[in-house]
C-alpha atoms as a PDB file:
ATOM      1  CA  UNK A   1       1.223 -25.502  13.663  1.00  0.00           C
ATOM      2  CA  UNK A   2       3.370 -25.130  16.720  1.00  0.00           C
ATOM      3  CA  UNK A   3       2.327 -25.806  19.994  1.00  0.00           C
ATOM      4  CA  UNK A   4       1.621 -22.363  21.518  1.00  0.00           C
ATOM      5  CA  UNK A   5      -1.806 -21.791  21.971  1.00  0.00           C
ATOM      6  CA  UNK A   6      -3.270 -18.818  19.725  1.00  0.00           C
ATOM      7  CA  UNK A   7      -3.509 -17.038  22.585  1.00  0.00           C
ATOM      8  CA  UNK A   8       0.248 -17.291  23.366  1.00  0.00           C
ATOM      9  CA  UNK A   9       1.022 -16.816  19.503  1.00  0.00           C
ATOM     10  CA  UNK A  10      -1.116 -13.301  19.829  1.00  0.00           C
ATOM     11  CA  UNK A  11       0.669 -11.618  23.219  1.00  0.00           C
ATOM     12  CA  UNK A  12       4.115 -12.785  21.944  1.00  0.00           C
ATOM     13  CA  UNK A  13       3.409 -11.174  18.798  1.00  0.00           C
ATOM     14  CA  UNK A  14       1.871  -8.353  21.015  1.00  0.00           C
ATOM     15  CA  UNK A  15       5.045  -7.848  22.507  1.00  0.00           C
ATOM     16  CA  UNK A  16       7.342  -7.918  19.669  1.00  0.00           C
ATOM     17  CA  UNK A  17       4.952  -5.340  17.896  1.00  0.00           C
ATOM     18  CA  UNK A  18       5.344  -2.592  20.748  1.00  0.00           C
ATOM     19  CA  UNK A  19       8.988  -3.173  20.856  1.00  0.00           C
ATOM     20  CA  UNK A  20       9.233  -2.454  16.866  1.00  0.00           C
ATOM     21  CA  UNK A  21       6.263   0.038  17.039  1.00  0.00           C
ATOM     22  CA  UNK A  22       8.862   2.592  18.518  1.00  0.00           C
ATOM     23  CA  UNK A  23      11.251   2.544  14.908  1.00  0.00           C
ATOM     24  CA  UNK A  24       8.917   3.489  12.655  1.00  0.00           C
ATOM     25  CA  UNK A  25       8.247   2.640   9.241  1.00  0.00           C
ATOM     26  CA  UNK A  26      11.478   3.957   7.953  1.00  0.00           C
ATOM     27  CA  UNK A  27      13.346   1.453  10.070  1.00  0.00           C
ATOM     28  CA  UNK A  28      11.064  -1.163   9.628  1.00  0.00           C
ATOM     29  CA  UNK A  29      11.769  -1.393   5.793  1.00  0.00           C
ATOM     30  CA  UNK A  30      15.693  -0.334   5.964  1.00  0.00           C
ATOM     31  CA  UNK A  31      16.107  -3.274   8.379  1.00  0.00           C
ATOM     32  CA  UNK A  32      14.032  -5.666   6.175  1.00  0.00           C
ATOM     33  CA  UNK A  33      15.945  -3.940   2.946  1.00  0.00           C
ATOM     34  CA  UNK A  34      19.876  -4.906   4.552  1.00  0.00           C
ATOM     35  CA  UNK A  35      18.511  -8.234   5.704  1.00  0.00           C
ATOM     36  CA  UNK A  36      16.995  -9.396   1.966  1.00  0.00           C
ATOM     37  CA  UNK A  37      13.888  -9.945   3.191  1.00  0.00           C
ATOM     38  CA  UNK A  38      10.437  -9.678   1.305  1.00  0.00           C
ATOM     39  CA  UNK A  39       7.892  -7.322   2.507  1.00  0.00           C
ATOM     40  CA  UNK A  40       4.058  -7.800   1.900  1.00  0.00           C
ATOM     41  CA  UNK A  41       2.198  -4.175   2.748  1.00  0.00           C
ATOM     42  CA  UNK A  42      -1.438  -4.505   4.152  1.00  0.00           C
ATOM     43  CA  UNK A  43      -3.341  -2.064   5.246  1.00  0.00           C
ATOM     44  CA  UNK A  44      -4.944   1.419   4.926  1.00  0.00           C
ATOM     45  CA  UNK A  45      -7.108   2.906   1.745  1.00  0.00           C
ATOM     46  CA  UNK A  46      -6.650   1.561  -2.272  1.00  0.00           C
ATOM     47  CA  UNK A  47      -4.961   4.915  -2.823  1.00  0.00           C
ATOM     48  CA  UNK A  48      -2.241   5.092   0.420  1.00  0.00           C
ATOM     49  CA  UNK A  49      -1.477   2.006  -0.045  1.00  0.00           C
ATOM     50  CA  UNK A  50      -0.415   2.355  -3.958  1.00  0.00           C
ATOM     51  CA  UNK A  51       1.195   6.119  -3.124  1.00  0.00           C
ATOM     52  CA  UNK A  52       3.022   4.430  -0.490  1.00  0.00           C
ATOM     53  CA  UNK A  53       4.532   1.358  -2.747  1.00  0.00           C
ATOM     54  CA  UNK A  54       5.496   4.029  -5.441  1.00  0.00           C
ATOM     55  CA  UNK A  55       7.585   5.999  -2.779  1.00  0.00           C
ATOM     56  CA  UNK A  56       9.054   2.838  -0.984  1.00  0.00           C
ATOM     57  CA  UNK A  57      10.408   1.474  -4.423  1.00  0.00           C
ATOM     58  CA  UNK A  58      12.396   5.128  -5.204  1.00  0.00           C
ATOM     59  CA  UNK A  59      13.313   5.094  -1.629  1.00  0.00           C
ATOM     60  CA  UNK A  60      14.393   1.049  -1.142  1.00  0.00           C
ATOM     61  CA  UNK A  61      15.823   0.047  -4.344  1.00  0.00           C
ATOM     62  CA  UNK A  62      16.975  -3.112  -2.750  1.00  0.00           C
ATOM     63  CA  UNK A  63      13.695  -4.152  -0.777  1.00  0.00           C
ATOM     64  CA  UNK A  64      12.335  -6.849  -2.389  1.00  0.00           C
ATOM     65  CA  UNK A  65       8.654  -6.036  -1.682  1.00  0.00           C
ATOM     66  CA  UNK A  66       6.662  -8.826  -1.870  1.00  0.00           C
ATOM     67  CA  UNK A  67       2.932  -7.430  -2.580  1.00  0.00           C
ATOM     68  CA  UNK A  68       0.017  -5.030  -1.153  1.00  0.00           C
ATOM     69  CA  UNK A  69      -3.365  -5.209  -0.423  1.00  0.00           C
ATOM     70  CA  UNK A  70      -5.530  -2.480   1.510  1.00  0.00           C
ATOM     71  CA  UNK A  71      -7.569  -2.738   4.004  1.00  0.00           C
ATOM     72  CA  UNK A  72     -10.507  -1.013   3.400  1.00  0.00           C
ATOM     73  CA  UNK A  73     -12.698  -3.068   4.431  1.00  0.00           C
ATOM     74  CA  UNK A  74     -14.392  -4.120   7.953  1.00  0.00           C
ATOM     75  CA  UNK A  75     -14.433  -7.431   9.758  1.00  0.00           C
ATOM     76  CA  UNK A  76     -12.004 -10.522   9.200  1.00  0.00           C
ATOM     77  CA  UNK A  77      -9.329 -10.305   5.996  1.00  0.00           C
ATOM     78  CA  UNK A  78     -10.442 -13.997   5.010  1.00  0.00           C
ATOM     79  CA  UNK A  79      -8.942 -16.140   3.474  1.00  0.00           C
ATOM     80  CA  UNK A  80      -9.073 -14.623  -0.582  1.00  0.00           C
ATOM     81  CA  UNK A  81      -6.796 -12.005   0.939  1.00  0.00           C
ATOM     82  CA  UNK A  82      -4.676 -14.665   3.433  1.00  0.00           C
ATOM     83  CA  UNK A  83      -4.138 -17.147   0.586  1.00  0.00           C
ATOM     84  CA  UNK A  84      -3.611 -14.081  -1.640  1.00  0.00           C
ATOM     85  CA  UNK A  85      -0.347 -13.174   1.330  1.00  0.00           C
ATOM     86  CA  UNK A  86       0.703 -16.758   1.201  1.00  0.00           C
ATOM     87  CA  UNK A  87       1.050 -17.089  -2.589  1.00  0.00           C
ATOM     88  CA  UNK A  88       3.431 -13.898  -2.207  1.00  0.00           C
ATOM     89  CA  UNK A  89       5.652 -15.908   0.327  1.00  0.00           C
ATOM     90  CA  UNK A  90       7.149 -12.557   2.298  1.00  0.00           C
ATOM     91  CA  UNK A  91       9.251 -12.710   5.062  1.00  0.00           C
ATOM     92  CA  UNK A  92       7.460 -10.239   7.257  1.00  0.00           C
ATOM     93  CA  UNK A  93       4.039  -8.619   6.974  1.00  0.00           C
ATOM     94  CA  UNK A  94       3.819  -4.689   7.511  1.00  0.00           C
ATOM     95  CA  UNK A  95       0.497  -3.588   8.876  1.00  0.00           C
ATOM     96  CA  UNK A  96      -1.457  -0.410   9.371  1.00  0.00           C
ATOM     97  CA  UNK A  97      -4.388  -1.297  11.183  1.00  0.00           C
ATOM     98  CA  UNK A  98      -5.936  -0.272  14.397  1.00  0.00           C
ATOM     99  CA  UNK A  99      -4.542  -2.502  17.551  1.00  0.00           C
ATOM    100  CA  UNK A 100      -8.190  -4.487  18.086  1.00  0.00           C
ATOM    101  CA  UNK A 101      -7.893  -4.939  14.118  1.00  0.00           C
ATOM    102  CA  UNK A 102      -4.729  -6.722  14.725  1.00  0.00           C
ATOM    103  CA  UNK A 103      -5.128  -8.981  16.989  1.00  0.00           C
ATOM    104  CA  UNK A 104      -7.478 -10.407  15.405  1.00  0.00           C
ATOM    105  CA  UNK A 105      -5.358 -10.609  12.408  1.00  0.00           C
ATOM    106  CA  UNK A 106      -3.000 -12.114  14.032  1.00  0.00           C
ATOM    107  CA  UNK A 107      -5.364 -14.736  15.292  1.00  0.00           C
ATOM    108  CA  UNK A 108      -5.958 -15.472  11.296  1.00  0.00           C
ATOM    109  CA  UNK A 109      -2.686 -15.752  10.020  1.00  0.00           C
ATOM    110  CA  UNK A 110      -2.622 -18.350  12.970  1.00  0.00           C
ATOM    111  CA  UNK A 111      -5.557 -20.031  11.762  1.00  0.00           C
ATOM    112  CA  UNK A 112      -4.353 -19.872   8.795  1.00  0.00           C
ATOM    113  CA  UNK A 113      -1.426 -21.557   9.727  1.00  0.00           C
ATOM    114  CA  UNK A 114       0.820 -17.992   8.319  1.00  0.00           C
ATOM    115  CA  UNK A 115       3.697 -17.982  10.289  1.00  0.00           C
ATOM    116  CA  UNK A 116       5.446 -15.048   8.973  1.00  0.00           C
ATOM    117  CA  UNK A 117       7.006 -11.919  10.658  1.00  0.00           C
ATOM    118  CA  UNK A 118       3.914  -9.910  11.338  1.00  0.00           C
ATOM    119  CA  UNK A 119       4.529  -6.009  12.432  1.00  0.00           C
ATOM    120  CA  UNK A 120       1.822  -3.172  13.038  1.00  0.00           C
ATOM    121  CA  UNK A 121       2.670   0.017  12.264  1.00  0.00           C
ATOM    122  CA  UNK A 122      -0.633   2.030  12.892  1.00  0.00           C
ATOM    123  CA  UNK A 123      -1.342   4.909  10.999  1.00  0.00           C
ATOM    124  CA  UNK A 124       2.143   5.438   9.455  1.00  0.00           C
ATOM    125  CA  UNK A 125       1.598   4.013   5.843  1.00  0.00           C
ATOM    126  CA  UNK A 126      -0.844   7.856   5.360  1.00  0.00           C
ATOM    127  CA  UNK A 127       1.667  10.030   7.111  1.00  0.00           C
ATOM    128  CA  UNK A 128       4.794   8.178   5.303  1.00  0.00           C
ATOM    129  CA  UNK A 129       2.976   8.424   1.637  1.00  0.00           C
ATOM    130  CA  UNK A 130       1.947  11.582   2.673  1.00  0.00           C
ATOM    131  CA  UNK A 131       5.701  12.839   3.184  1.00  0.00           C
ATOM    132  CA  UNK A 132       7.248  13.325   0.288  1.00  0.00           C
ATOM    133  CA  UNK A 133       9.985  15.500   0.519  1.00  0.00           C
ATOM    134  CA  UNK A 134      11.590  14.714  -2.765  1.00  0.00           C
ATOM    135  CA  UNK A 135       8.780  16.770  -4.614  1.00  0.00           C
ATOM    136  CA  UNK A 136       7.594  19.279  -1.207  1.00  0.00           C
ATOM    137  CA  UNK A 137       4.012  17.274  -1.180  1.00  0.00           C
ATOM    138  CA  UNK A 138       2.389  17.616   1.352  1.00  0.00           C
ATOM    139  CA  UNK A 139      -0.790  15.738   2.868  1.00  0.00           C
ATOM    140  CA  UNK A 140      -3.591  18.697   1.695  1.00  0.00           C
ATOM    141  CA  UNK A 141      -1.518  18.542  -1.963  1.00  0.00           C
ATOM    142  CA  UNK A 142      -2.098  14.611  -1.774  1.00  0.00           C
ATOM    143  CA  UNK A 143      -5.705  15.619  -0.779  1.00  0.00           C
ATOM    144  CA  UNK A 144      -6.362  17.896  -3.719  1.00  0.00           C
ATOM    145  CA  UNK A 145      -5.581  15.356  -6.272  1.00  0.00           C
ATOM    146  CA  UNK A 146      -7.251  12.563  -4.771  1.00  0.00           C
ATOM    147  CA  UNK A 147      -9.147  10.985  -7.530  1.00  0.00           C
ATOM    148  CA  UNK A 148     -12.914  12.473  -8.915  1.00  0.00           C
ATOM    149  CA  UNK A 149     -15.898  10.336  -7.217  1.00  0.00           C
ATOM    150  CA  UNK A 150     -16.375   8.601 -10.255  1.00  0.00           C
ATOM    151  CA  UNK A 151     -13.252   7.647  -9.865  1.00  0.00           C
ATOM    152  CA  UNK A 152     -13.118   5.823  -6.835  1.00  0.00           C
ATOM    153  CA  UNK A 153     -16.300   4.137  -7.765  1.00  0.00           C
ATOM    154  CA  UNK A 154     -14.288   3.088 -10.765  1.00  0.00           C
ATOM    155  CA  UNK A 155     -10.896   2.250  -8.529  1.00  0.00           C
ATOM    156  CA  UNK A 156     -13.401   0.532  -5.972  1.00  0.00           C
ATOM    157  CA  UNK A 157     -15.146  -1.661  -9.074  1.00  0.00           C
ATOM    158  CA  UNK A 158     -12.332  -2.837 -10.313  1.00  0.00           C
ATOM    159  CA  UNK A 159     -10.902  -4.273  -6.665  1.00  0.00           C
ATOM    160  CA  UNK A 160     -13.950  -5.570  -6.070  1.00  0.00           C
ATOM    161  CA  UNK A 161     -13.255  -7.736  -9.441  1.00  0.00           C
ATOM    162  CA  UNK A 162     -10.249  -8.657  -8.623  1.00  0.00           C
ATOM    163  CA  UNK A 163     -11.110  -9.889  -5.210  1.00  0.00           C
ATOM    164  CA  UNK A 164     -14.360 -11.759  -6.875  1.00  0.00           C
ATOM    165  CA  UNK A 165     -11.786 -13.052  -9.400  1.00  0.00           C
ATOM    166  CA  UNK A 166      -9.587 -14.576  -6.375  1.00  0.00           C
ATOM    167  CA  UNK A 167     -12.716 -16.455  -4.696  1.00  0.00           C
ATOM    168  CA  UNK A 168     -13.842 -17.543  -8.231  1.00  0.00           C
ATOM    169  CA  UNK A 169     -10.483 -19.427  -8.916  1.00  0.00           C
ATOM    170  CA  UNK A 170     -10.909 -20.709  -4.989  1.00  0.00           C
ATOM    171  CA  UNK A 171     -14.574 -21.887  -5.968  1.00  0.00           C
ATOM    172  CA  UNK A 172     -13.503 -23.742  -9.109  1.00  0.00           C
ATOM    173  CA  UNK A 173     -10.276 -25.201  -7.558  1.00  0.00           C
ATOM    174  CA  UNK A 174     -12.622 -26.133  -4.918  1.00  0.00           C
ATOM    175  CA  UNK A 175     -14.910 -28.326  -7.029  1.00  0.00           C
ATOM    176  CA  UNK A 176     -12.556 -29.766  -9.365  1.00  0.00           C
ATOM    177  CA  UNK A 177     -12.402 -33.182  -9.822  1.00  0.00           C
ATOM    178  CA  UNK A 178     -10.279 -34.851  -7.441  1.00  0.00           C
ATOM    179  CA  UNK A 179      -7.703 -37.296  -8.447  1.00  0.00           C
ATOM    180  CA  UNK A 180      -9.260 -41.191  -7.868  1.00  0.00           C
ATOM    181  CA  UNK A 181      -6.937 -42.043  -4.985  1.00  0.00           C
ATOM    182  CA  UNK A 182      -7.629 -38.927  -2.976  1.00  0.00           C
ATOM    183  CA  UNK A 183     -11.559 -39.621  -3.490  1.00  0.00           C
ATOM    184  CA  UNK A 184     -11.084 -43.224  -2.207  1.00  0.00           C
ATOM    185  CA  UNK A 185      -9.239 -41.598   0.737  1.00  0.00           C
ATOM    186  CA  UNK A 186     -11.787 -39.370   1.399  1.00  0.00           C
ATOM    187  CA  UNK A 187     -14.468 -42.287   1.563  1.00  0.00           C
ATOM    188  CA  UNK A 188     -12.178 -44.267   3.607  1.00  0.00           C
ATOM    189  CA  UNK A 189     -11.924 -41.535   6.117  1.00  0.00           C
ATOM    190  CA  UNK A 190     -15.491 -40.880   6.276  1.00  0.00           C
ATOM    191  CA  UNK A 191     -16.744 -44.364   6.410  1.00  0.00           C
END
């Protein structure tokens, strides 16, 4: 971890995001596209955030995009869903969460000792999957075909599954048996 204080970490980060806040999306991604960097997408609803990753593939061929995850959830991401970004090793994190929200995730990826390019973009990733002009849909046509509620109990389920699935393999990596020399570290350490 560097030496700047969290608090230092956050308005610096702050700062940068207002500065790229004013280029959009669309700038955001044909920036990271001519500079071969990987992109990791978090944030908004299950279904924005797959409609948008369909429409930024046909749109950036080149953009190596390096994973999604939505954010429909309240509170903290945790760390499932940071370890889940670090495994995916991107060069910049797009985000689409409310200011307060990101702070605070900013803060985490700290914590979590993340130190990857970390931009807010709020409420873009809806209108961009939203825009389609390629087939003339529009946000009411994206409405209408939204998925039945059964559905997105279904879509929600299986999410939920995967993110149990991700703190199961934590759990068990957790309490697997440790090699023999980092056990007799462990005791030496503690006493």
């Amino acid at each position: 971890m560097t030496s700047d204080s969290i608090e230092q970490q956050i308005e610096q980060a702050v700062r940068a995001d207002a500065a790229r806040r004013e280029t959009g999306l669309e700038d955001a991604l044909r920036r990271c596209e001519s500079a071969g960097e990987a992109v990791f997408l978090f944030g908004g609803d299950s279904a924005t955030i797959h409609a948008l990753r369909a429409r930024i593939r046909s749109a950036f061929p080149g953009l190596r995009l390096a994973g999604i995850c939505d954010a429909d959830f309240s509170g903290p991401a945790g760390r499932a869903i940071l370890d889940h970004i670090a495994a995916c090793a991107p060069d910049v994190v797009i985000v689409d969460v409310a200011p307060k929200r990101h702070r605070a995730l900013i803060a985490e990826f700290a914590a979590h000792g993340l130190h990857t390019g970390l931009v807010n973009l709020p409420g873009t990733f809806a209108r961009h999957a939203a825009a389609q002009p390629q087939t003339g849909a529009t946000a009411a046509s994206l409405a209408a075909r939204r998925p039945s509620r059964i559905g997105q109990l279904m879509s929600g389920f299986a999410a939920a599954m995967r993110f149990s699935g991700i703190i199961a393999r934590q759990l068990v990596h957790d309490v697997a048996p440790r090699p023999v020399s980092q056990a007799y570290h462990a005791l030496r350490r503690d006493g």
